[in-house]
Protein backbone atom coordinates (compact mmCIF):
# COMPACT_ATOMS: atom_id res chain seq x y z
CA UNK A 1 275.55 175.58 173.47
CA UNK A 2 275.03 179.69 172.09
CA UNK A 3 274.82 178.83 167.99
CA UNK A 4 274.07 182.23 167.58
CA UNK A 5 270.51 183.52 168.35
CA UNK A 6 269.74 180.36 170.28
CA UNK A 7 270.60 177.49 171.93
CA UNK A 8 271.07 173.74 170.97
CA UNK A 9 271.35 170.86 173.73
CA UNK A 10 274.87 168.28 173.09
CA UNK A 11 274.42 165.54 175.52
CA UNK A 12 278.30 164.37 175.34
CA UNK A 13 280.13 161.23 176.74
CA UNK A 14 283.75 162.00 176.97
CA UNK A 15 286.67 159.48 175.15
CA UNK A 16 289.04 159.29 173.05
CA UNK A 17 289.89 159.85 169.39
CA UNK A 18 287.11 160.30 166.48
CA UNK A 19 283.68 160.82 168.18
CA UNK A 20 280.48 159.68 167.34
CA UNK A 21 277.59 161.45 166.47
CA UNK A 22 274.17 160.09 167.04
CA UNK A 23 271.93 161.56 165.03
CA UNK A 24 267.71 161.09 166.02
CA UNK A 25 264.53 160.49 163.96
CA UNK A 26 261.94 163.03 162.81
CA UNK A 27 259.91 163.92 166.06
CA UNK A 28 262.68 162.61 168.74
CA UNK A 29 265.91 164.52 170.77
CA UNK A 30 268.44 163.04 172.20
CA UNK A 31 267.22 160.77 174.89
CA UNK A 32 265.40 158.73 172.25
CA UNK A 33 268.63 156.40 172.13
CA UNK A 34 268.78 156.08 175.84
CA UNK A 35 271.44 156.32 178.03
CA UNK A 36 272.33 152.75 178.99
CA UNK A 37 272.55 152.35 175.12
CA UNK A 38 275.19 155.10 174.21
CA UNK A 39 277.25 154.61 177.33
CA UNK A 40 277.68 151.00 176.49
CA UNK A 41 278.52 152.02 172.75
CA UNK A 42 280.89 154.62 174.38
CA UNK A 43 282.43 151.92 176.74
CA UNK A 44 282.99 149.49 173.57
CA UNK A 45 284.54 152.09 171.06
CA UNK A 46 286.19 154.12 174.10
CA UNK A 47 285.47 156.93 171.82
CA UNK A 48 283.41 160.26 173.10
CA UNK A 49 279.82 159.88 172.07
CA UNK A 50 277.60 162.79 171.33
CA UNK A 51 273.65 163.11 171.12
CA UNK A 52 272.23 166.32 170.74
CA UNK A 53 268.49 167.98 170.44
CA UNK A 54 267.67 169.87 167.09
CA UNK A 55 266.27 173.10 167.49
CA UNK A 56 262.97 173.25 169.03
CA UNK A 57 263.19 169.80 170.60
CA UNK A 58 264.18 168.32 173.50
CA UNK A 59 266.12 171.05 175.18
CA UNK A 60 267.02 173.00 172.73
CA UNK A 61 265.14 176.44 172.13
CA UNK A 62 263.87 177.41 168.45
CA UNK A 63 265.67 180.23 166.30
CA UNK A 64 263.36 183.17 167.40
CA UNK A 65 263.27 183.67 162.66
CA UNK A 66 259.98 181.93 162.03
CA UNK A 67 260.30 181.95 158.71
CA UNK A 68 260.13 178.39 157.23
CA UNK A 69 262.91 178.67 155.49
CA UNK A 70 264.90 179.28 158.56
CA UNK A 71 263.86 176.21 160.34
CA UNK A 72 264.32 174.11 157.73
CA UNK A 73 267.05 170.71 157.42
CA UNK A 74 269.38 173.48 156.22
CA UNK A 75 269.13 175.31 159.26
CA UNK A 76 269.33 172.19 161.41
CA UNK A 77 272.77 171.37 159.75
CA UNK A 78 274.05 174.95 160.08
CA UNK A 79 273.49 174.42 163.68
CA UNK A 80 274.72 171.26 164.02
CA UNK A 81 278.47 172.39 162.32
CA UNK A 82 278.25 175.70 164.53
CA UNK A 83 277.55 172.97 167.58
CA UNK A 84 280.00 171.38 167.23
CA UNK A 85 282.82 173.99 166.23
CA UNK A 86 282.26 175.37 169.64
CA UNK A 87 282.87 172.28 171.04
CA UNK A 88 286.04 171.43 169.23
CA UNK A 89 284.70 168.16 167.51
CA UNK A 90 284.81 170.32 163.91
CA UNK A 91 287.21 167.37 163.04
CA UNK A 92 286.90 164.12 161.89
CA UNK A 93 283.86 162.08 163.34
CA UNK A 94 281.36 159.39 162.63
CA UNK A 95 277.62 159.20 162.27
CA UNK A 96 275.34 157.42 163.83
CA UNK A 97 271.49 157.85 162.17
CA UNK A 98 268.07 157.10 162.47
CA UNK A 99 265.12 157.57 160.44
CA UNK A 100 264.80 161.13 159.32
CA UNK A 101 268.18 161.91 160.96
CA UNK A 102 269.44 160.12 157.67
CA UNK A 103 268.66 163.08 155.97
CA UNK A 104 270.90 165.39 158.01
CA UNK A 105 273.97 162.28 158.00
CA UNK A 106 273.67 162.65 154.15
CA UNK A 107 273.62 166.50 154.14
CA UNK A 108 276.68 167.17 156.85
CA UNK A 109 278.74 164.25 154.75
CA UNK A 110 278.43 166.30 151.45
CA UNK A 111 278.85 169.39 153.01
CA UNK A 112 282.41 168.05 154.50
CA UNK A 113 283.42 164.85 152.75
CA UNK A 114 286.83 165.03 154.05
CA UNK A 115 285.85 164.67 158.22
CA UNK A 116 283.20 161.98 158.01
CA UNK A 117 284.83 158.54 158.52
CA UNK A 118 282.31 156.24 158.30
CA UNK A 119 278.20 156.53 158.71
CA UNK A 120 276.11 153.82 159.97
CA UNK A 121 272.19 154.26 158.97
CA UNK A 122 269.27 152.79 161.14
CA UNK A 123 266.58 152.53 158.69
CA UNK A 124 266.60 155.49 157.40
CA UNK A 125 264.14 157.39 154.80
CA UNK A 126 266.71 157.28 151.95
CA UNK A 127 264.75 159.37 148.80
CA UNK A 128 261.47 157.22 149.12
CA UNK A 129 259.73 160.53 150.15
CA UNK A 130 261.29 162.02 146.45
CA UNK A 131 258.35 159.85 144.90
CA UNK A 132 254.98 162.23 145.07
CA UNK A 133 252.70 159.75 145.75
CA UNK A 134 254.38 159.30 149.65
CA UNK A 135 255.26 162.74 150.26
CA UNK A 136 251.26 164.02 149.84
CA UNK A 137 250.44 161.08 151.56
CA UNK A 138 252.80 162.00 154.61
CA UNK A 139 251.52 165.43 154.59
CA UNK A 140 248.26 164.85 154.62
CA UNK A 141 248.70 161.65 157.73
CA UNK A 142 250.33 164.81 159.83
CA UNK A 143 247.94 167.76 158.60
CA UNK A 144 245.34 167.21 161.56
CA UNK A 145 248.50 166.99 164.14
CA UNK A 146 250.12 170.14 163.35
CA UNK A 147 248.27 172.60 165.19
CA UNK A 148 249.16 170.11 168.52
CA UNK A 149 252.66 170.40 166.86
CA UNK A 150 252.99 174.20 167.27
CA UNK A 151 252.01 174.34 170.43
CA UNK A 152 253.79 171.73 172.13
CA UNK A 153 256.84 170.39 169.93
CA UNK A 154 257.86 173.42 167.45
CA UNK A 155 260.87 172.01 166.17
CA UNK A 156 258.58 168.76 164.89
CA UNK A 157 256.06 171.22 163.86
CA UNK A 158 258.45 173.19 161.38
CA UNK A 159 259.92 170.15 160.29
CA UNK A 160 256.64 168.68 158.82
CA UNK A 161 255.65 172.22 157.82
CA UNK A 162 259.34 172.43 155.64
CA UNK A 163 259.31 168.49 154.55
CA UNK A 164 258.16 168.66 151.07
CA UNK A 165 261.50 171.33 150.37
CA UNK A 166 263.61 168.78 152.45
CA UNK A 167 262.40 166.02 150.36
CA UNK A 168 263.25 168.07 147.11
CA UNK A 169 266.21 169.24 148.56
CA UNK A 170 267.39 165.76 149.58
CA UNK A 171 267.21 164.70 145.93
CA UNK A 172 270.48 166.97 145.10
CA UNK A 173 272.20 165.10 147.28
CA UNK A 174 274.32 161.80 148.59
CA UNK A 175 276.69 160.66 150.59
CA UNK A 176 279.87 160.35 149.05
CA UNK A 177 281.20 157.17 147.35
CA UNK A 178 284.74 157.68 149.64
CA UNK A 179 282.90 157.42 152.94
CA UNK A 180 281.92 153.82 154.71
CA UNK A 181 278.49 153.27 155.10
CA UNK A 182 276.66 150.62 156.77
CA UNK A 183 272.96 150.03 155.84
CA UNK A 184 270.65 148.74 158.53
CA UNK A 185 267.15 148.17 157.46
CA UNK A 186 264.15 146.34 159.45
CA UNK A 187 263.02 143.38 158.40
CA UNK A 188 259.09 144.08 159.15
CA UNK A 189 256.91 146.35 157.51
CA UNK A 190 255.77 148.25 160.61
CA UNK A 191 253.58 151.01 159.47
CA UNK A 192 253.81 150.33 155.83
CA UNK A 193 251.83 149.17 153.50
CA UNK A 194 253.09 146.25 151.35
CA UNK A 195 253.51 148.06 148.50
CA UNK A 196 255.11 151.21 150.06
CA UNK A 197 257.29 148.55 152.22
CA UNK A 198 258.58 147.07 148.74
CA UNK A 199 259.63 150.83 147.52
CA UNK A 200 261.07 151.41 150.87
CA UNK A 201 263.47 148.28 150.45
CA UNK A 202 263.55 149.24 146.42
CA UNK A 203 265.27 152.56 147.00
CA UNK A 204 267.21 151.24 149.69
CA UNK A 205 268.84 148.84 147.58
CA UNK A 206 269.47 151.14 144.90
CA UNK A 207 271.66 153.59 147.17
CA UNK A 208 273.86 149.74 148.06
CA UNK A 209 274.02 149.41 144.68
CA UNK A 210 275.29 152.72 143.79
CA UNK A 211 278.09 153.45 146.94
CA UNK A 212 280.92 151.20 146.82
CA UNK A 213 281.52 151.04 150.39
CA UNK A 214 278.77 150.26 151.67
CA UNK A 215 277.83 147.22 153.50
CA UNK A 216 273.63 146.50 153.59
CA UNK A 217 272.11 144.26 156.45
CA UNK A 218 268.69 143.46 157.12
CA UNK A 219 268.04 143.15 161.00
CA UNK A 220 265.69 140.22 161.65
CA UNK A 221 262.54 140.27 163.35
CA UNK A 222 263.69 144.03 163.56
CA UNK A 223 260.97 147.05 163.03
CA UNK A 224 261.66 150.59 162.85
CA UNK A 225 263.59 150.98 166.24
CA UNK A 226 266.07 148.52 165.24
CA UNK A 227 268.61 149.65 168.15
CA UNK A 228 265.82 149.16 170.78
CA UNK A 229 264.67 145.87 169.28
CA UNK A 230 267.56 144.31 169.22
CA UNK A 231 270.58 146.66 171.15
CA UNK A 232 273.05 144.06 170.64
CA UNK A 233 272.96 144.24 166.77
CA UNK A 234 273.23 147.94 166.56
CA UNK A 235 275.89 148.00 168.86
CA UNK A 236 278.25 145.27 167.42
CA UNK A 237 277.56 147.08 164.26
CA UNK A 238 278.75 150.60 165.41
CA UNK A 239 281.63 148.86 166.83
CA UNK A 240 283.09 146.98 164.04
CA UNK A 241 282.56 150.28 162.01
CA UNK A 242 284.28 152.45 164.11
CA UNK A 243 287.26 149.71 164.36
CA UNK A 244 287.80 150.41 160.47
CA UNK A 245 288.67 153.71 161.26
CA UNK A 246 291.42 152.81 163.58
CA UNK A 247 295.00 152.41 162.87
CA UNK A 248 295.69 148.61 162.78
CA UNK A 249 297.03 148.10 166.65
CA UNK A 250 294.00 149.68 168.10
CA UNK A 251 291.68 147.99 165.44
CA UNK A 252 292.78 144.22 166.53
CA UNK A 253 291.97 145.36 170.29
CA UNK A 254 288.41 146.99 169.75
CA UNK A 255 287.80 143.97 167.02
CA UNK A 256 288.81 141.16 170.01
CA UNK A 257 286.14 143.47 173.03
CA UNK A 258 283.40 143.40 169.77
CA UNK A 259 283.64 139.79 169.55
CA UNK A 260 283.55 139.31 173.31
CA UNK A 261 280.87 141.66 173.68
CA UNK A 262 278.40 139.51 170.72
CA UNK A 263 279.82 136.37 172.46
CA UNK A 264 278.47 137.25 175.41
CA UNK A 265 274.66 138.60 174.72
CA UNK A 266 274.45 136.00 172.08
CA UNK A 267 274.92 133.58 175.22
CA UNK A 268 272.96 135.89 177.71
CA UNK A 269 270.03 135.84 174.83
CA UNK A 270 269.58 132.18 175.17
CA UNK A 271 269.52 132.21 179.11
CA UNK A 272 266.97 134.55 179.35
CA UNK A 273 264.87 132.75 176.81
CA UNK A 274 265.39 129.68 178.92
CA UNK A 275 264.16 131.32 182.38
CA UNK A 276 261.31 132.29 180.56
């Protein structure tokens, strides 16, 4: 898709009603969520499903301004809207994020309040890179990477170089209070230290405390690919919020294929642990 003086990738299942928008992590495009797992999300909801590649990534090419402060999370979300206007989904949606693509969830819902129905958040950064002490640290973990960066992912090589003003930036901003959220964090540390792992839940919990529509749960045995470690989850998640947006009749029948859907990998969980 032509957003003006280049081109970004939409990798789009076609269905019904409000779409959903899947939104990636820092240094991943579209086929990070793979495509058994958004057809089957697309097959629950019957709604269209969209994945895309930010610019430089993926397929997508880069905007041919170098200039950091044209390849920026401001100039990812510009993209995104212009995207999707083309497309004709410049209308009420949901989100679907991951990681750093919380950022650009919590960006395009302030930026248009009224079209975002509901946002589900797969462990997301949140504002723990607002605190100093993590943001030099991640800068200085990706400083001997970035010349490998320019040359063979730009877009993940102008995000890092534009992170510190998308951390600032982030700070000016939420998602709104109106909106649904659902908050999905890991339950292992992963890559994190204890005491950074404690912050990460800290600030986390703060952002539940503070929205009054949103819904925190903490996926068990769960690290930072919480939709790959445990698809069923994620899935039944994305489901039940995209029910809530649905007028009562069609909300009782994607409520009854959610609950036959968990009933059945719950039950397919426990064979497969038996064969083994």
């Amino acid at each position: 898709m032509d957003v003006g003086n280049h081109k970004i990738h939409f990798h789009i299942l076609k269905g019904q009603g409000i779409p959903i928008l899947f939104e990636a992590g820092a240094e991943r495009d579209a086929s990070v969520w793979g495509e058994t797992f958004l057809q089957q999300v697309a097959s629950m909801t019957n709604a269209t499903v969209i994945a895309y590649d930010r610019a430089g990534m993926g397929k997508s090419t880069l905007n041919p301004d170098t200039a950091f402060s044209k390849q920026g999370i401001i100039s990812n979300v510009e993209d995104l809207e212009a995207g999707l206007k083309k497309l004709g989904y410049d209308q009420e949606i949901m989100l679907v994020s991951h990681s750093y693509g919380g950022y650009l969830s919590t960006l395009y819902s302030y930026r248009h309040p009224e079209l975002v129905k509901s946002i589900v958040l797969i462990d997301v950064n949140m504002d723990l890179y607002a605190q100093d002490k993590y943001l030099q640290e991640s800068i200085k973990e990706e400083a001997k990477f970035m010349a490998g960066y320019k040359k063979n992912n730009p877009g993940f090589y102008y995000l890092h170089a534009t992170f510190p003003e998308t951390a600032k930036l982030m700070e000016k901003y939420t998602i709104p209070v109106t909106i649904p959220v659902v908050d999905i964090v890991r339950e292992l540390p992963a890559f994190y230290t204890k005491s950074k792992f404690e912050d990460y839940k800290a600030v986390h919990q703060q952002f539940v405390r503070g929205h009054r529509k949103c819904t925190s749960i903490v996926a068990y045995g769960c690290n930072h690919g919480i939709w790959a470690d445990n698809p069923p989850l994620v899935k039944s998640i994305i489901s039940k919020a995209y029910a809530e947006t649905l007028p009562e009749t069609e909300k009782s029948k994607l409520y009854a294929r959610t609950l036959n859907y968990t009933i059945n990998s719950v039950n397919e969980s426990k064979m497969v642990k038996k064969k083994k």
